[in-house]
PDB file of N, CA and C in Angstrom:
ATOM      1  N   UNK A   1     -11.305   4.953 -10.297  1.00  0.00           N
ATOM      2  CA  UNK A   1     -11.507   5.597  -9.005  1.00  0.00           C
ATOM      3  C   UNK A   1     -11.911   4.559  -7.979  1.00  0.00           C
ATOM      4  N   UNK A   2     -11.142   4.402  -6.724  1.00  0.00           N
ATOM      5  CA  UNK A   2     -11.356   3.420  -5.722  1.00  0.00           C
ATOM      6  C   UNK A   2     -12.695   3.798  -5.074  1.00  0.00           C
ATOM      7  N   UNK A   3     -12.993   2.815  -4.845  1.00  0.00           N
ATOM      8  CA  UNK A   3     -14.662   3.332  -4.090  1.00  0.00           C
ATOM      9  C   UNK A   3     -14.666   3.087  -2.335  1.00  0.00           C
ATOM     10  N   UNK A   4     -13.446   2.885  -2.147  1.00  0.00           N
ATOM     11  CA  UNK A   4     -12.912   3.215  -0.410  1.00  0.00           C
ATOM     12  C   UNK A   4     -13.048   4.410   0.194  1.00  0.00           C
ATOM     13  N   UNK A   5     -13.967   4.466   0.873  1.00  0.00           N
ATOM     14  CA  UNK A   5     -13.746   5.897   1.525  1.00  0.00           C
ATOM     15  C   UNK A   5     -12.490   6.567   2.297  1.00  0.00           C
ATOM     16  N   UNK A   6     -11.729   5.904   2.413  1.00  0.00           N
ATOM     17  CA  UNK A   6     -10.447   5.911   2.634  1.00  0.00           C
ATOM     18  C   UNK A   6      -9.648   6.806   1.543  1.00  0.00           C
ATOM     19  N   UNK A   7      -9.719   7.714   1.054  1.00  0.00           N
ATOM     20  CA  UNK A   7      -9.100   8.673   0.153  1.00  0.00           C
ATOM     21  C   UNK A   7      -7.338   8.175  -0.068  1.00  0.00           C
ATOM     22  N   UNK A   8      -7.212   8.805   0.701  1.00  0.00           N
ATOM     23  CA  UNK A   8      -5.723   9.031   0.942  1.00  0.00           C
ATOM     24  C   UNK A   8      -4.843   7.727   1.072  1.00  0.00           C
ATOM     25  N   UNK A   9      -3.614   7.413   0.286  1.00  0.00           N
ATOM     26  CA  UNK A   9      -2.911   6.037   0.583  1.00  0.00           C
ATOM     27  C   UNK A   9      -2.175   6.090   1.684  1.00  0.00           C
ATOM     28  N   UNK A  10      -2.101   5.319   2.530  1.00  0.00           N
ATOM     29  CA  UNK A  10      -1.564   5.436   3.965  1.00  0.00           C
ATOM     30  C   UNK A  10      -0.367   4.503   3.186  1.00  0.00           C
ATOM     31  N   UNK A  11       0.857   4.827   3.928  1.00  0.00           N
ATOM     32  CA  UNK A  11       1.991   4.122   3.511  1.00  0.00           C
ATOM     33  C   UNK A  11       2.242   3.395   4.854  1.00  0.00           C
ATOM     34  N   UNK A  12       3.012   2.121   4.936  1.00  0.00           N
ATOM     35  CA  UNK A  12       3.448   1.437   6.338  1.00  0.00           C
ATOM     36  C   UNK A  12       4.423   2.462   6.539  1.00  0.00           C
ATOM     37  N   UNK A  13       4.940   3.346   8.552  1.00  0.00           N
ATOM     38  CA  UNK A  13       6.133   4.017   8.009  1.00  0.00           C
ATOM     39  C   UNK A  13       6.101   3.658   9.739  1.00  0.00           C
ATOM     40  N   UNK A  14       7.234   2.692  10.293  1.00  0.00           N
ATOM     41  CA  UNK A  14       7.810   2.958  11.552  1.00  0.00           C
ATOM     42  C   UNK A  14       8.240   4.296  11.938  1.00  0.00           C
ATOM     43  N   UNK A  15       7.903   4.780  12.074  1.00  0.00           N
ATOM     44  CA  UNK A  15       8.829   6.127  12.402  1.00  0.00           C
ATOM     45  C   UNK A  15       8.930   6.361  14.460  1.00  0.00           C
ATOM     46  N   UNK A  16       9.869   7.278  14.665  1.00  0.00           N
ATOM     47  CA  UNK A  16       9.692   7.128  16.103  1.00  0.00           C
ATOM     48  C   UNK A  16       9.544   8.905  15.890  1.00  0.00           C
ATOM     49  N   UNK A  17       8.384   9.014  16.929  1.00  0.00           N
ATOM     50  CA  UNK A  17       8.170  10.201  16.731  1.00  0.00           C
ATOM     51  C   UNK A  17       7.709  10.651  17.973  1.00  0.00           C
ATOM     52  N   UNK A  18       7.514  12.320  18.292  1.00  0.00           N
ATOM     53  CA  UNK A  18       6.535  12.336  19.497  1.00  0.00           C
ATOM     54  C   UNK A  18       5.478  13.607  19.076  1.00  0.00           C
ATOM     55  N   UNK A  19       4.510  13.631  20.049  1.00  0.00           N
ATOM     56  CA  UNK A  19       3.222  14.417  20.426  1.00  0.00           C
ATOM     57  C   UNK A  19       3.084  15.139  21.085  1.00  0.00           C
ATOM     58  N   UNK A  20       2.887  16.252  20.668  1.00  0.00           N
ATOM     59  CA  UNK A  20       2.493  17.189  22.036  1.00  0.00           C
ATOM     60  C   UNK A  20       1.597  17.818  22.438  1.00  0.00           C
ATOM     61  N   UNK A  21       0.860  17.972  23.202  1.00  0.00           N
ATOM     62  CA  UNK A  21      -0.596  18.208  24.025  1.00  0.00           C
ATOM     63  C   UNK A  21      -0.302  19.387  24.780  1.00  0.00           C
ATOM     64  N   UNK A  22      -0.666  20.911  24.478  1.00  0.00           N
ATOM     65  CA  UNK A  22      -0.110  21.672  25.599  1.00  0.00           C
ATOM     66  C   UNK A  22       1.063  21.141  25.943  1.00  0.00           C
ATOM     67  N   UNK A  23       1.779  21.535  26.855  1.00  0.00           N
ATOM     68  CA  UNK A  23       3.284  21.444  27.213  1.00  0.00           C
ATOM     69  C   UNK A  23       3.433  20.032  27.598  1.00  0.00           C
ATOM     70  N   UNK A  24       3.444  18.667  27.408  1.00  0.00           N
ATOM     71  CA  UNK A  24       3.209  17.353  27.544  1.00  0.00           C
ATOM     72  C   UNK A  24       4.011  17.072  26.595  1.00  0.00           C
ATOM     73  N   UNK A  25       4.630  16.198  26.417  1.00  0.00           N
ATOM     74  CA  UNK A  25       5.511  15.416  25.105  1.00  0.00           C
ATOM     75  C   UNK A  25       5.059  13.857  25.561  1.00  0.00           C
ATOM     76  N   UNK A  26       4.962  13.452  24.492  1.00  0.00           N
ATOM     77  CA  UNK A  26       4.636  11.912  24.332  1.00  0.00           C
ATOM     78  C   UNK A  26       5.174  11.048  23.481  1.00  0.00           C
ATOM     79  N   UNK A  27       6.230  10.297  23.820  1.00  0.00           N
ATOM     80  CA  UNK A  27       6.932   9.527  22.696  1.00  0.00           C
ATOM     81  C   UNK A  27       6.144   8.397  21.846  1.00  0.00           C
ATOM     82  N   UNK A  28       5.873   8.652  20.831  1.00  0.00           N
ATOM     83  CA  UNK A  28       5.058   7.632  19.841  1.00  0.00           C
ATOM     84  C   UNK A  28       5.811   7.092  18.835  1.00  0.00           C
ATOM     85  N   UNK A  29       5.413   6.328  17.735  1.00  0.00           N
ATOM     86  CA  UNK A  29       5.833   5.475  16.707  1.00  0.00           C
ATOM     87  C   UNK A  29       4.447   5.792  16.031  1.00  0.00           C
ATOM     88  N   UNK A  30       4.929   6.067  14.935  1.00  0.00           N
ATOM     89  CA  UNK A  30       3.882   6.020  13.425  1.00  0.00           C
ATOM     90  C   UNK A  30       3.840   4.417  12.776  1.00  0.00           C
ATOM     91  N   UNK A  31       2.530   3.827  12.791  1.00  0.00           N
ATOM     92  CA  UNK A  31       2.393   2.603  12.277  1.00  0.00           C
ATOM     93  C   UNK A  31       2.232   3.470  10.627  1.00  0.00           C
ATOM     94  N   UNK A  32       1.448   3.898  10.180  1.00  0.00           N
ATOM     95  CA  UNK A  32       1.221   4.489   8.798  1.00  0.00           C
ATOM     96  C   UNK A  32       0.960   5.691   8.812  1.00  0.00           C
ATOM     97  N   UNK A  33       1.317   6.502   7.314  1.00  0.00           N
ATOM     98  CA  UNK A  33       0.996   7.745   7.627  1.00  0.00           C
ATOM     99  C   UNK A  33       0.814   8.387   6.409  1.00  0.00           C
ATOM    100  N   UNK A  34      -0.347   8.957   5.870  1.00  0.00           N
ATOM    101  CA  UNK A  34      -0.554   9.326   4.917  1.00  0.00           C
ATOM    102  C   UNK A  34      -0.779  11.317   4.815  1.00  0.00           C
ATOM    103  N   UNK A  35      -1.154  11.563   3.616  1.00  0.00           N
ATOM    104  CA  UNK A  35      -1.156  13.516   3.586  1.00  0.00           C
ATOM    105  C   UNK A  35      -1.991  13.947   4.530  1.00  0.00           C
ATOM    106  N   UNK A  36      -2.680  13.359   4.734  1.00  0.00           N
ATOM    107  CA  UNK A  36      -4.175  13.726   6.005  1.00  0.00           C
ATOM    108  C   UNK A  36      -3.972  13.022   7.415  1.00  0.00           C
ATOM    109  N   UNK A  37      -3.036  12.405   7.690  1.00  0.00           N
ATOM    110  CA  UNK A  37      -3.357  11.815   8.827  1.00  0.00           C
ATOM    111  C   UNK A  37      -2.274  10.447   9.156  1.00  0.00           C
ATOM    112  N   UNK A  38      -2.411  10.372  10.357  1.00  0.00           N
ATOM    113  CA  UNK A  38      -1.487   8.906  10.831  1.00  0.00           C
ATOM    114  C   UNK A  38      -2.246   8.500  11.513  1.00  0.00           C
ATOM    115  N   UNK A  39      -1.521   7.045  11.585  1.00  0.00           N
ATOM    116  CA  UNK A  39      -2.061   6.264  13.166  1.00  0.00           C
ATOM    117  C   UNK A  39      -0.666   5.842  13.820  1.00  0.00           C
ATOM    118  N   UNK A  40      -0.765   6.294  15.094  1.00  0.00           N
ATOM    119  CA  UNK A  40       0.284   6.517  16.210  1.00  0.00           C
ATOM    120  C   UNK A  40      -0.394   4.974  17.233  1.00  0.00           C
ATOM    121  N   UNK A  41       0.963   4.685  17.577  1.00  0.00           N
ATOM    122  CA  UNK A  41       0.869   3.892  19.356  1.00  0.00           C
ATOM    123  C   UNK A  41       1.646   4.716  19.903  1.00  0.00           C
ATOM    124  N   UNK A  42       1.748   4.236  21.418  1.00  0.00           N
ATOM    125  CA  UNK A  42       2.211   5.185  22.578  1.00  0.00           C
ATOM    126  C   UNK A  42       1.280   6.478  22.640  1.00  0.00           C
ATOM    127  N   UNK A  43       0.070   6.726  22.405  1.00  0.00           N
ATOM    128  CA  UNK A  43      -0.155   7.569  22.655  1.00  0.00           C
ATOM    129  C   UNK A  43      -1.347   7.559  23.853  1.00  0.00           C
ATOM    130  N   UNK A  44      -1.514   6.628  24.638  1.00  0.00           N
ATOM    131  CA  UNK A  44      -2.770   5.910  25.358  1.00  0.00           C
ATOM    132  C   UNK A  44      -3.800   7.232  25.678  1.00  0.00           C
ATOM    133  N   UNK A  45      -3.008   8.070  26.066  1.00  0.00           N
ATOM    134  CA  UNK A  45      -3.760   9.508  26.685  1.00  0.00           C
ATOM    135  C   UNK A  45      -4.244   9.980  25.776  1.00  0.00           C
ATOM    136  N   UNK A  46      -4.530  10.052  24.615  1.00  0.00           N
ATOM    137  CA  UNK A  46      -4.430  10.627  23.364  1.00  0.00           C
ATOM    138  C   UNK A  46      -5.986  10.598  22.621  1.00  0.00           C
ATOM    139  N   UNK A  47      -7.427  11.672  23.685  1.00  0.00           N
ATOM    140  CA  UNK A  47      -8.150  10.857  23.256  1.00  0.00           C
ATOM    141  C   UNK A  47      -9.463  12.057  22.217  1.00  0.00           C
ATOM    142  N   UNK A  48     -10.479  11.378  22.073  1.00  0.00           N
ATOM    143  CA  UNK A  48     -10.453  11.798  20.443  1.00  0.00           C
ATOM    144  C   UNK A  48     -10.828  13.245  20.596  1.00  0.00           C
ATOM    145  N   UNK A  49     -10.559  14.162  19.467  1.00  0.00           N
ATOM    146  CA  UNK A  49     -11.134  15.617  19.836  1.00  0.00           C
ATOM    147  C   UNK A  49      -9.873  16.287  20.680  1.00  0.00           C
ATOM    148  N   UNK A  50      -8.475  15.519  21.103  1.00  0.00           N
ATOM    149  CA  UNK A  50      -7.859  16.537  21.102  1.00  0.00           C
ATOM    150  C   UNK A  50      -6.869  16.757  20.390  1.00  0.00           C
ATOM    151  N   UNK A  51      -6.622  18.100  20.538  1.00  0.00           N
ATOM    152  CA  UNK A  51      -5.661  18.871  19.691  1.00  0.00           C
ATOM    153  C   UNK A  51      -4.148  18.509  20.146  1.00  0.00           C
ATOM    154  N   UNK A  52      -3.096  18.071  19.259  1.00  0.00           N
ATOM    155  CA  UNK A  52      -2.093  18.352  19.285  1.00  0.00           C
ATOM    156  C   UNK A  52      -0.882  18.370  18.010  1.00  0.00           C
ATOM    157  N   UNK A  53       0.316  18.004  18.413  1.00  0.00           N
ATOM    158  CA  UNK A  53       1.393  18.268  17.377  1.00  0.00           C
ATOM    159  C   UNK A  53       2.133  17.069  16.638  1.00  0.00           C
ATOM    160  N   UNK A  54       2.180  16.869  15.765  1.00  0.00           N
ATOM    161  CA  UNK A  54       3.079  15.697  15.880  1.00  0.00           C
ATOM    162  C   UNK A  54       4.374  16.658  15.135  1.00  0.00           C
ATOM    163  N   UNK A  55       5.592  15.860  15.911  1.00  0.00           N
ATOM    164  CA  UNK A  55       6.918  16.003  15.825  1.00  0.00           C
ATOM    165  C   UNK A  55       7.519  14.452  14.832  1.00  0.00           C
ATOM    166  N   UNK A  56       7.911  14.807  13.861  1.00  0.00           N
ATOM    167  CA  UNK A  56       8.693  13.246  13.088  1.00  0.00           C
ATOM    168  C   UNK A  56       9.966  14.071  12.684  1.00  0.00           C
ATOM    169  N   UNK A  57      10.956  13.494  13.600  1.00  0.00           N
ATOM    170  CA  UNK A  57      12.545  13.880  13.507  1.00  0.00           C
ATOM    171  C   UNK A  57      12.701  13.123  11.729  1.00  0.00           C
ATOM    172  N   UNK A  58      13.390  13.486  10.704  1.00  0.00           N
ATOM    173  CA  UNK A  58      13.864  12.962   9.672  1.00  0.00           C
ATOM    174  C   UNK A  58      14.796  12.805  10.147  1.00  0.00           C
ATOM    175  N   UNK A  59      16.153  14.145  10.517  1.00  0.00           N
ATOM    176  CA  UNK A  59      17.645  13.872  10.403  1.00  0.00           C
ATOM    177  C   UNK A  59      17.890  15.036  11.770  1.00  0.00           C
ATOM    178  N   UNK A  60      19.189  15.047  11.816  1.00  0.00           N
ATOM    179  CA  UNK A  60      19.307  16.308  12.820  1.00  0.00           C
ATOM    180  C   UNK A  60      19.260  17.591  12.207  1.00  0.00           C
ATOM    181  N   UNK A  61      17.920  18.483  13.000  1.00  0.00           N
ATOM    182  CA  UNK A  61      17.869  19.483  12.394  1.00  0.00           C
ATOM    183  C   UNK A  61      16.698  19.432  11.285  1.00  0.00           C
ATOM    184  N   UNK A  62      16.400  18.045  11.063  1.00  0.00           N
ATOM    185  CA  UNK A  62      15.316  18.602  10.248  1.00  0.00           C
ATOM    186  C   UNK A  62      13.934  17.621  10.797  1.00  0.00           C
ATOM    187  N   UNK A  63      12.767  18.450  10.715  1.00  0.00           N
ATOM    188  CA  UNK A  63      11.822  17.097  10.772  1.00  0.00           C
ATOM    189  C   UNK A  63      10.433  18.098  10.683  1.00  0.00           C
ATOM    190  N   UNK A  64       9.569  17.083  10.565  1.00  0.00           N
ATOM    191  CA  UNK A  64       8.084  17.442  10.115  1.00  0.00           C
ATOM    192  C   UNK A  64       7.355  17.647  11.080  1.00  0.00           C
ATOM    193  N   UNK A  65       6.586  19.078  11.215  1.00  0.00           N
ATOM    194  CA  UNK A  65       5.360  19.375  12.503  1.00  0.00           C
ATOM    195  C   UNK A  65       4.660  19.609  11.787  1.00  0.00           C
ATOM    196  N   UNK A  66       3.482  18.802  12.296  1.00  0.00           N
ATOM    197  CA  UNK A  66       1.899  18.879  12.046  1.00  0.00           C
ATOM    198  C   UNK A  66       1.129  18.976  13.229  1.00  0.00           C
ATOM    199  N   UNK A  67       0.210  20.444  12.543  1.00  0.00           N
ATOM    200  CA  UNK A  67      -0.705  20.161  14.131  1.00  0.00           C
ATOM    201  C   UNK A  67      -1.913  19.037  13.099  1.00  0.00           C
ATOM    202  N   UNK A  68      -2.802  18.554  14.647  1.00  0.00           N
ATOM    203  CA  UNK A  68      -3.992  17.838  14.000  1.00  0.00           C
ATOM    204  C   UNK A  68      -4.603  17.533  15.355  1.00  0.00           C
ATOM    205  N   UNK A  69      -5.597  16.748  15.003  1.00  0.00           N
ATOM    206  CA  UNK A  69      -6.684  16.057  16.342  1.00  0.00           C
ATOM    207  C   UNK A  69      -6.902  14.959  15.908  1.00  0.00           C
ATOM    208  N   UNK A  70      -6.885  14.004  17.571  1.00  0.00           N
ATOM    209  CA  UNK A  70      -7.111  13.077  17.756  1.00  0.00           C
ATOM    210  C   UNK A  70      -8.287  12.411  17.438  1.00  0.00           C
ATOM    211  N   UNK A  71      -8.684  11.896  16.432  1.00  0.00           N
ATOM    212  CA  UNK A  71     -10.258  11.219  15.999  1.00  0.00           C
ATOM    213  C   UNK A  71     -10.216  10.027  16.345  1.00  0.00           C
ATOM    214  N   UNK A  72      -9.650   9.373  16.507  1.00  0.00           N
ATOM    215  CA  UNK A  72     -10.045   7.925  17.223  1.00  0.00           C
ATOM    216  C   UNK A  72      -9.216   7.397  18.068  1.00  0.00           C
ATOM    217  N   UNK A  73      -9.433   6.614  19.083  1.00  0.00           N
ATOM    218  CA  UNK A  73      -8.475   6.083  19.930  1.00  0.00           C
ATOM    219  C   UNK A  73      -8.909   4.509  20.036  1.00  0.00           C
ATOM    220  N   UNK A  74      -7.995   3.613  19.770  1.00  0.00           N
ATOM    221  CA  UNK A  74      -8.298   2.506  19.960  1.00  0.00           C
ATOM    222  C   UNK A  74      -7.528   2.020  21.795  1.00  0.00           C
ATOM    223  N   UNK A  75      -7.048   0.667  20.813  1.00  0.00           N
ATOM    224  CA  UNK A  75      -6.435  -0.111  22.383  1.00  0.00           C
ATOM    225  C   UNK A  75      -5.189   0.139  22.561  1.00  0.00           C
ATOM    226  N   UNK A  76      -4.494  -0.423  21.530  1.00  0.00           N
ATOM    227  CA  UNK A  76      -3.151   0.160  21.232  1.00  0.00           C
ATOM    228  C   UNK A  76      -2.817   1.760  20.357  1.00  0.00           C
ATOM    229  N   UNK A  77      -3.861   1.862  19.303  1.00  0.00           N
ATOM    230  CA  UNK A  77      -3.478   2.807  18.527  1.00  0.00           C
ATOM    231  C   UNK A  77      -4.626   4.554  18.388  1.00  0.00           C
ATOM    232  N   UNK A  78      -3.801   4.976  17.739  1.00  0.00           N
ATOM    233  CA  UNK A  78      -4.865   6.251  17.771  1.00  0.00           C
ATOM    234  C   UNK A  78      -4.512   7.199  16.653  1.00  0.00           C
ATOM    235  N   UNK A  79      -5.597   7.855  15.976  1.00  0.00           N
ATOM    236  CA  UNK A  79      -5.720   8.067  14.554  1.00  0.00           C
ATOM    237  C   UNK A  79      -5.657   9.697  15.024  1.00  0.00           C
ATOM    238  N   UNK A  80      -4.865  10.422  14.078  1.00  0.00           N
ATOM    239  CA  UNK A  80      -4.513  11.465  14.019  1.00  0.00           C
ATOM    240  C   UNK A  80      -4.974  12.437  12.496  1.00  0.00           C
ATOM    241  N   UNK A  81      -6.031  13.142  12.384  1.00  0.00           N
ATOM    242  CA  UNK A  81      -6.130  13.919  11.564  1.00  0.00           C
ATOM    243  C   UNK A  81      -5.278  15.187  11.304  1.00  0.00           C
ATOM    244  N   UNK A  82      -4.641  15.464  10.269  1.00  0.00           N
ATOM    245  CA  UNK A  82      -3.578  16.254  10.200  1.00  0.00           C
ATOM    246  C   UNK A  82      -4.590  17.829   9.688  1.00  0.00           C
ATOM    247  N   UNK A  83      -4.345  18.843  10.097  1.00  0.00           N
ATOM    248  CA  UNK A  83      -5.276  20.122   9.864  1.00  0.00           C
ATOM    249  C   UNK A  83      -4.279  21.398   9.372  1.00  0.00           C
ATOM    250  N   UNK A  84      -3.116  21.000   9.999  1.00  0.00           N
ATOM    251  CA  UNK A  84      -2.173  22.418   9.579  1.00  0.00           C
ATOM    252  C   UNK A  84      -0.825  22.189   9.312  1.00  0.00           C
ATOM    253  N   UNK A  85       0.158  22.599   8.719  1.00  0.00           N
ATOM    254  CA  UNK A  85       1.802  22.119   8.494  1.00  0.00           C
ATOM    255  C   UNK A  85       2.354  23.331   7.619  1.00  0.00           C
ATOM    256  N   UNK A  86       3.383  23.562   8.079  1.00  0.00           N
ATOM    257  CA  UNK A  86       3.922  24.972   6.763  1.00  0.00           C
ATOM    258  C   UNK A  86       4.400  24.290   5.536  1.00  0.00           C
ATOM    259  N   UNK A  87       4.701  24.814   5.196  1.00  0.00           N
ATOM    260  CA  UNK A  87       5.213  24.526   3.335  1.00  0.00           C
ATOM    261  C   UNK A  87       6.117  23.472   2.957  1.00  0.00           C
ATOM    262  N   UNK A  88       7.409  23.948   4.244  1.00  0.00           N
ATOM    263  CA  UNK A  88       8.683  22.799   4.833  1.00  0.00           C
ATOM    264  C   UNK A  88       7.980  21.563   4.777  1.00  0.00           C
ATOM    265  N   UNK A  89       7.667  21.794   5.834  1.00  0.00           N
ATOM    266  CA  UNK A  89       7.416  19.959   6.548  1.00  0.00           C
ATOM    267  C   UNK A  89       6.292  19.005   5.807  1.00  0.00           C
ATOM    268  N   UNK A  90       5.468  20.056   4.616  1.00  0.00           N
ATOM    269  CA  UNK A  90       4.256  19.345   3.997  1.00  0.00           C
ATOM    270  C   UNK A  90       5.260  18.710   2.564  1.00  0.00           C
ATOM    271  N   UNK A  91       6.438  19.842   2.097  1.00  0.00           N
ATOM    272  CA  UNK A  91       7.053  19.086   1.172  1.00  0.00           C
ATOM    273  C   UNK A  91       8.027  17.893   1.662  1.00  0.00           C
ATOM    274  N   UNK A  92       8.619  17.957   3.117  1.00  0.00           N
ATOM    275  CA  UNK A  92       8.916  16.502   3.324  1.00  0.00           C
ATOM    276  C   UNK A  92       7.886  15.315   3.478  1.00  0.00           C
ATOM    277  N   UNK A  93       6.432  15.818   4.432  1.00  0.00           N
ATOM    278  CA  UNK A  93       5.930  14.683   4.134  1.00  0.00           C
ATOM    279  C   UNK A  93       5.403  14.230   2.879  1.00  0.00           C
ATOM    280  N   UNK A  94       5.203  14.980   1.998  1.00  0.00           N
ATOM    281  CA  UNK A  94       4.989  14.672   0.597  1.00  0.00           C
ATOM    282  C   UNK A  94       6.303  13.483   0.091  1.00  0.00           C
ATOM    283  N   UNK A  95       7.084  14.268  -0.221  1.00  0.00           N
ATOM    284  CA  UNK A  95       8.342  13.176  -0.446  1.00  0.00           C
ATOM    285  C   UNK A  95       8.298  11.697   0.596  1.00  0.00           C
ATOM    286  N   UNK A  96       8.064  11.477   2.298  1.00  0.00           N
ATOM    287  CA  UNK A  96       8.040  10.688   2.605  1.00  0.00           C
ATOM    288  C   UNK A  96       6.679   9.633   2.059  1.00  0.00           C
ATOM    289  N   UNK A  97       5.807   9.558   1.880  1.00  0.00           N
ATOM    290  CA  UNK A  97       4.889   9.493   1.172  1.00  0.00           C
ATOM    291  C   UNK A  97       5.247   8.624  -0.058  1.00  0.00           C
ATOM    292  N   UNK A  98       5.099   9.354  -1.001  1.00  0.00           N
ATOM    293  CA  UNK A  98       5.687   9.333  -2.333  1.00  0.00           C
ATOM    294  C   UNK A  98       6.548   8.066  -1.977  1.00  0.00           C
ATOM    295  N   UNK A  99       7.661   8.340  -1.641  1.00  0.00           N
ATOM    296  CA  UNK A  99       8.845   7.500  -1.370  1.00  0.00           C
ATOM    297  C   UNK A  99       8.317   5.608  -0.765  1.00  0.00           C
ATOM    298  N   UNK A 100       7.637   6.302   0.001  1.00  0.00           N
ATOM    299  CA  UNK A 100       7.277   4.809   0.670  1.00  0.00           C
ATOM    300  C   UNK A 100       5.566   4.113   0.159  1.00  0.00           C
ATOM    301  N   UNK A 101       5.428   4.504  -0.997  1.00  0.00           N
ATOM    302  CA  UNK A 101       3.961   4.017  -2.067  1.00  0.00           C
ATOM    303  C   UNK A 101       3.933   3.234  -2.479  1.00  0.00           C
ATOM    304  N   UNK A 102       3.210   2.077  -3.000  1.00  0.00           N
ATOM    305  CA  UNK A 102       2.837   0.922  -3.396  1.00  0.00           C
ATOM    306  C   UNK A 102       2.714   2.184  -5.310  1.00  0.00           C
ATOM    307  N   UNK A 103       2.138   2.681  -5.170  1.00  0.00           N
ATOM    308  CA  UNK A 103       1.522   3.668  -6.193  1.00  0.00           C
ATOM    309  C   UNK A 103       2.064   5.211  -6.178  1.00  0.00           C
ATOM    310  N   UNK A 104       3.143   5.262  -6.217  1.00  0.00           N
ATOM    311  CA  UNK A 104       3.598   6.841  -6.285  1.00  0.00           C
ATOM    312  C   UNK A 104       2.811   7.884  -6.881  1.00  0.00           C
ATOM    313  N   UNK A 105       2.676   7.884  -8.596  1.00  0.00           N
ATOM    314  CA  UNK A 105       1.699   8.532  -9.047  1.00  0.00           C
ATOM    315  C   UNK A 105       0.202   8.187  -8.481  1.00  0.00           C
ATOM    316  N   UNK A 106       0.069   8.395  -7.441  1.00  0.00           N
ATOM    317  CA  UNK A 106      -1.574   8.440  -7.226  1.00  0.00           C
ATOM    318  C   UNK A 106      -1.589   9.677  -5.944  1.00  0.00           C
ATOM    319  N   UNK A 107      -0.132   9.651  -5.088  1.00  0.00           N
ATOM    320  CA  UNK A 107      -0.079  11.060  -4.541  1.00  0.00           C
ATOM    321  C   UNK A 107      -0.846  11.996  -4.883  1.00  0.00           C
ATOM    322  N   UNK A 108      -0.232  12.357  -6.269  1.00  0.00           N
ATOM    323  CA  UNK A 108      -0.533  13.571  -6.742  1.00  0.00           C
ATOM    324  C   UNK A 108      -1.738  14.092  -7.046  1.00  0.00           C
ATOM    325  N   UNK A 109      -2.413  12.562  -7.563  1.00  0.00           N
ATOM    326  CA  UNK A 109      -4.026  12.717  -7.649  1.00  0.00           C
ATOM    327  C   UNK A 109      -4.839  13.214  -6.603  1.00  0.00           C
ATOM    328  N   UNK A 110      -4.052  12.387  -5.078  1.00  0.00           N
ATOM    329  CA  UNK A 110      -4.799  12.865  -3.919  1.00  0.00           C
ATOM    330  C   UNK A 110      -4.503  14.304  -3.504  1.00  0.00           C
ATOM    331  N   UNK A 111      -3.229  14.625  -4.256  1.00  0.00           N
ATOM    332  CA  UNK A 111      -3.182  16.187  -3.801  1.00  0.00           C
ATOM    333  C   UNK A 111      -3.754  17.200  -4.424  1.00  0.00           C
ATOM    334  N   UNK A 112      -4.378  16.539  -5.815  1.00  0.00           N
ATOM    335  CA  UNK A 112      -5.040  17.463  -6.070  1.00  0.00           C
ATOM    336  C   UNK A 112      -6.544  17.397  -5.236  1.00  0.00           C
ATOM    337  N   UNK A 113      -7.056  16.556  -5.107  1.00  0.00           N
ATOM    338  CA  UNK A 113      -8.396  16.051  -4.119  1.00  0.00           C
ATOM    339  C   UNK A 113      -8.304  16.731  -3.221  1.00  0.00           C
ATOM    340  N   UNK A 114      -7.381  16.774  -2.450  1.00  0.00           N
ATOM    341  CA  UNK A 114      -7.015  17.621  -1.067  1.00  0.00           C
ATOM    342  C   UNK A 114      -7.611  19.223  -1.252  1.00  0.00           C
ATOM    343  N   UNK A 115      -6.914  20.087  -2.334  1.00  0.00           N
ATOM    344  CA  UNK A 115      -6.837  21.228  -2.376  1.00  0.00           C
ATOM    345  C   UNK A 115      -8.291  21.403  -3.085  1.00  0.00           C
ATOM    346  N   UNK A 116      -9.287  20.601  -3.877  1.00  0.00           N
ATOM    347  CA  UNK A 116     -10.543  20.500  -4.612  1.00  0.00           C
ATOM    348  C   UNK A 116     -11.563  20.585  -3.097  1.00  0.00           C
ATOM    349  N   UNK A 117     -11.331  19.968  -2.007  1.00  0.00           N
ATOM    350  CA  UNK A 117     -11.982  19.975  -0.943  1.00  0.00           C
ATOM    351  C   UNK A 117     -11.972  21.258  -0.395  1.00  0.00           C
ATOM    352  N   UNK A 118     -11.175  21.898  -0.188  1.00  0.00           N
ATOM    353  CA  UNK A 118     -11.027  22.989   0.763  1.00  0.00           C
ATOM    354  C   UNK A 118     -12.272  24.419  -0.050  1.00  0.00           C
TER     355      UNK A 118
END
């Protein structure tokens, strides 16, 4: 058991993605992104305590919404706690995840951690 408080494995994942704040769209890029959370640039406005969406296009027609809040904002970047996602978009980000792991089998460990918390 890692003794990082850091739970969750953040994977490196460029992604181009956007945010939305109330009716606002914000084009961002995912530096990493793990089951609980990312860290986004482009999001400068983006500051901590608020609520919004993230949008990650996979393909046409398909892609992952998560709501969550903004917990930290740096200079360039800003940390996104993930709080809600339907079934869809939690089994793609699962698979994206998974897919892009140093440690695949350790997902699963954290998913069980995940659901032990609640």
């Amino acid at each position: 058991m890692s003794h990082n408080k850091r739970r969750s494995t953040r994977v490196s994942a460029d992604f181009e993605a956007y945010v939305s704040i109330d009716d606002v769209v914000i084009p961002v890029a995912t530096r990493n992104i793990s089951l609980k959370g990312a860290l986004l640039t482009g999001c400068e406005d983006c500051n901590p305590g608020t609520r919004c969406e993230l949008h990650l296009p996979l393909s046409p027609g398909v892609r992952i919404v998560i709501d969550g809040e903004i917990v930290r904002q740096g200079t360039t970047e800003s940390a996104m706690r993930f709080t809600e996602m339907d079934d869809l978009s939690f089994t793609f980000l699962h698979r994206l995840v998974t897919l892009n792991a140093e440690q695949p089998d350790e997902i699963d460990d954290e998913l069980l951690q995940i659901f032990e918390e609640k």
